[in-house]
Protein backbone atom coordinates (compact mmCIF):
# COMPACT_ATOMS: atom_id res chain seq x y z
CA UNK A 1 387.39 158.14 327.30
CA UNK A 2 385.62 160.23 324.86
CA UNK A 3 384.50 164.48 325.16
CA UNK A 4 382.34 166.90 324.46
CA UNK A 5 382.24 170.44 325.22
CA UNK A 6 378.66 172.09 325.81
CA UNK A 7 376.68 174.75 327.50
CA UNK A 8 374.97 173.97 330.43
CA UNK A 9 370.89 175.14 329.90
CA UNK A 10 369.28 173.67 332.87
CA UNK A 11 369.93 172.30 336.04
CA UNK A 12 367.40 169.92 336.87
CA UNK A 13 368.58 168.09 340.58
CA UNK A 14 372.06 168.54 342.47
CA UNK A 15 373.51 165.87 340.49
CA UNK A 16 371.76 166.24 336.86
CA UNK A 17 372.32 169.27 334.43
CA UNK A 18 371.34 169.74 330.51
CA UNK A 19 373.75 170.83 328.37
CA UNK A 20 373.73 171.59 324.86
CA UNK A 21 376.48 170.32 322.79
CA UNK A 22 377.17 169.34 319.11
CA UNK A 23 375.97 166.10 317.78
CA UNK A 24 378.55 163.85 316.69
CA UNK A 25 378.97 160.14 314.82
CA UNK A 26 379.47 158.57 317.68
CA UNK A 27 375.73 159.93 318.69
CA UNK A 28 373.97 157.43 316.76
CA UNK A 29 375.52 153.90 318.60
CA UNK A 30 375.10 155.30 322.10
CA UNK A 31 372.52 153.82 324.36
CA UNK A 32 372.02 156.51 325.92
CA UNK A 33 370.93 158.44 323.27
CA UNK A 34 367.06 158.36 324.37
CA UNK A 35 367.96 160.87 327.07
CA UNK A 36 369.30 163.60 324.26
CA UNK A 37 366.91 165.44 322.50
CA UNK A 38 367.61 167.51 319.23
CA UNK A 39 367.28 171.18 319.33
CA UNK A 40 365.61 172.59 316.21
CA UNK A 41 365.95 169.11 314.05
CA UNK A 42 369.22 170.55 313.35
CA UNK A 43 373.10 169.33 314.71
CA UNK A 44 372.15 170.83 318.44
CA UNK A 45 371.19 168.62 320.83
CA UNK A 46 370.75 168.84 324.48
CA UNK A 47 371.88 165.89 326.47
CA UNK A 48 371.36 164.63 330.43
CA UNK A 49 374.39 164.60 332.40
CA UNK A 50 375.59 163.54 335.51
CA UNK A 51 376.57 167.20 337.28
CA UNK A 52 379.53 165.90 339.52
CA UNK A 53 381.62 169.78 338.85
CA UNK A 54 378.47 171.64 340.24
CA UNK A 55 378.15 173.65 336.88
CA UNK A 56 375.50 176.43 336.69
CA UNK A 57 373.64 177.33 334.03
CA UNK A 58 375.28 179.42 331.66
CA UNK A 59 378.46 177.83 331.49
CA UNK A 60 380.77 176.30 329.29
CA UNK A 61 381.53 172.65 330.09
CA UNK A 62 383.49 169.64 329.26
CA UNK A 63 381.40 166.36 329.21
CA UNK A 64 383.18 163.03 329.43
CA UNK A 65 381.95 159.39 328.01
CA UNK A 66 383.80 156.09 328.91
CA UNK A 67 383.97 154.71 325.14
CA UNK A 68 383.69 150.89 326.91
CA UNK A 69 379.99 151.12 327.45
CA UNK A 70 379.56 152.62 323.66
CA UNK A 71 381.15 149.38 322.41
CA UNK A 72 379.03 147.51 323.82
CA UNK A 73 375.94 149.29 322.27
CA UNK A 74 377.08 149.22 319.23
CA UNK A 75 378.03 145.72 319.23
CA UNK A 76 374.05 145.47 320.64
CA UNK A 77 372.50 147.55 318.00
CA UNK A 78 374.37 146.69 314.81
CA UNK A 79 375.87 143.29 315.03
CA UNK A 80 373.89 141.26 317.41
CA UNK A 81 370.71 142.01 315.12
CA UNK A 82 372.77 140.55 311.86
CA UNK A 83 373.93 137.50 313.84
CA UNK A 84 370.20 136.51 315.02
CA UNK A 85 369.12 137.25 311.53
CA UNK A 86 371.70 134.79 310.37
CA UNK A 87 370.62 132.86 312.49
CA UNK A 88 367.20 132.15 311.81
CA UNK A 89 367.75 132.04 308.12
CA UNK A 90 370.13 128.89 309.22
CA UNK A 91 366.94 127.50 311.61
CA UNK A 92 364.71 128.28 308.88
CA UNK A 93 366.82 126.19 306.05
CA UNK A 94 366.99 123.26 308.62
CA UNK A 95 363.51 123.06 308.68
CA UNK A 96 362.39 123.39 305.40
CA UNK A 97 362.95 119.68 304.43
CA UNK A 98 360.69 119.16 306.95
CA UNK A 99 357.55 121.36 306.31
CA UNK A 100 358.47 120.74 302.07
CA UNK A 101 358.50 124.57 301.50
CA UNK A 102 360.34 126.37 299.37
CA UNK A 103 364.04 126.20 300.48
CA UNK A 104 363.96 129.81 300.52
CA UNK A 105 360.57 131.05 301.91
CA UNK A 106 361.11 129.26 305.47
CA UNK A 107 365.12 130.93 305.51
CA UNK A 108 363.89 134.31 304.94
CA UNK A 109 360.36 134.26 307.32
CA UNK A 110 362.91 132.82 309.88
CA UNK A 111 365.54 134.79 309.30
CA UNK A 112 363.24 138.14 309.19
CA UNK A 113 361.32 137.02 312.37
CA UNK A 114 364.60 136.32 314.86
CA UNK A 115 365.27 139.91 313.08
CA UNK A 116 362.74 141.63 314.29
CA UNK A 117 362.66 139.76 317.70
CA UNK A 118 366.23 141.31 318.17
CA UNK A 119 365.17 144.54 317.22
CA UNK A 120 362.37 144.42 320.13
CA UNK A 121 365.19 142.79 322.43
CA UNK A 122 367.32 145.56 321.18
CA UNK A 123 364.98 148.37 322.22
CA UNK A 124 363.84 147.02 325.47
CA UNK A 125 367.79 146.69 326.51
CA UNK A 126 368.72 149.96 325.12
CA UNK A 127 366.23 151.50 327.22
CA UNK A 128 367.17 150.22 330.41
CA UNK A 129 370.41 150.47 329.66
CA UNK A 130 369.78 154.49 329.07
CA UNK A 131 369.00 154.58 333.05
CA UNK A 132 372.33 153.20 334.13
CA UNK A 133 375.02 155.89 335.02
CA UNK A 134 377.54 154.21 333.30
CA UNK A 135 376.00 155.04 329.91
CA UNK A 136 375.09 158.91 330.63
CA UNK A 137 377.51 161.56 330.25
CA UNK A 138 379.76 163.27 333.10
CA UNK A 139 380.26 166.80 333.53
CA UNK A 140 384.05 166.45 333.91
CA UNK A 141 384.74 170.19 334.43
CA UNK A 142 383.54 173.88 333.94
CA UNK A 143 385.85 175.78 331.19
CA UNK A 144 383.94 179.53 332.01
CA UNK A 145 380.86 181.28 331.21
CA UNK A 146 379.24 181.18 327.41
């Protein structure tokens, strides 16, 4: 289990607050990272979380991430793109023989296409994946006032 401290900036329903924390590495594998939004382009970001501590606004917090569910987006956004790309160049070189194309124009079209198919797969996933609790951040508990 992973955290965060932040300041809570809005509270938007009994159970859901924006806080503004510190972006870190493990930012840019989390599936959840469509409900964060950067503050000033710079290393500020405001993220969703699930209010379970009843923070107000104004307060210091410290936000809590079950590092499980991270795995498994990264595994989905880095790896599982390289495997179906690998995987299509192999398809692609199996066929070749067939079609008498180059034996290395069919590998890469192949191999570019199941890319980009996982990317799309990727994105649709990621963003349903962004609704599920499991993947947002918890307010754990309220350190003081900011």
């Amino acid at each position: 289990m992973a955290t965060e401290q932040g300041v809570v900036t809005k509270i938007e329903s009994t159970t859901t607050a924006w806080v503004k924390t510190t972006k870190t590495e493990a930012c840019k594998a989390c599936a959840a990272r469509s409900t964060c939004h950067s503050v000033g382009g710079g290393k500020e970001m405001e993220v969703e979380a699930i209010n379970h501590a009843g923070a107000q606004v104004g307060q210091k917090v410290v936000l809590s991430f079950d590092t499980s569910p991270l795995l498994k987006a990264t595994f989905l956004l880095y790896v599982f793109p390289i495997i179906a790309m690998i995987i299509g160049a192999l398809v692609g070189q199996q066929l070749a023989p067939n079609f008498n194309f180059d034996p290395s124009f069919l590998p890469a079209i192949f191999g570019f296409s199941f890319f980009g198919l996982t990317i799309l797969f990727v994105r649709s996933k990621g963003n349903k994946m962004a609704q599920k609790d499991e993947y947002r951040p918890k307010i754990i508990r309220v350190i003081g006032q900011s």
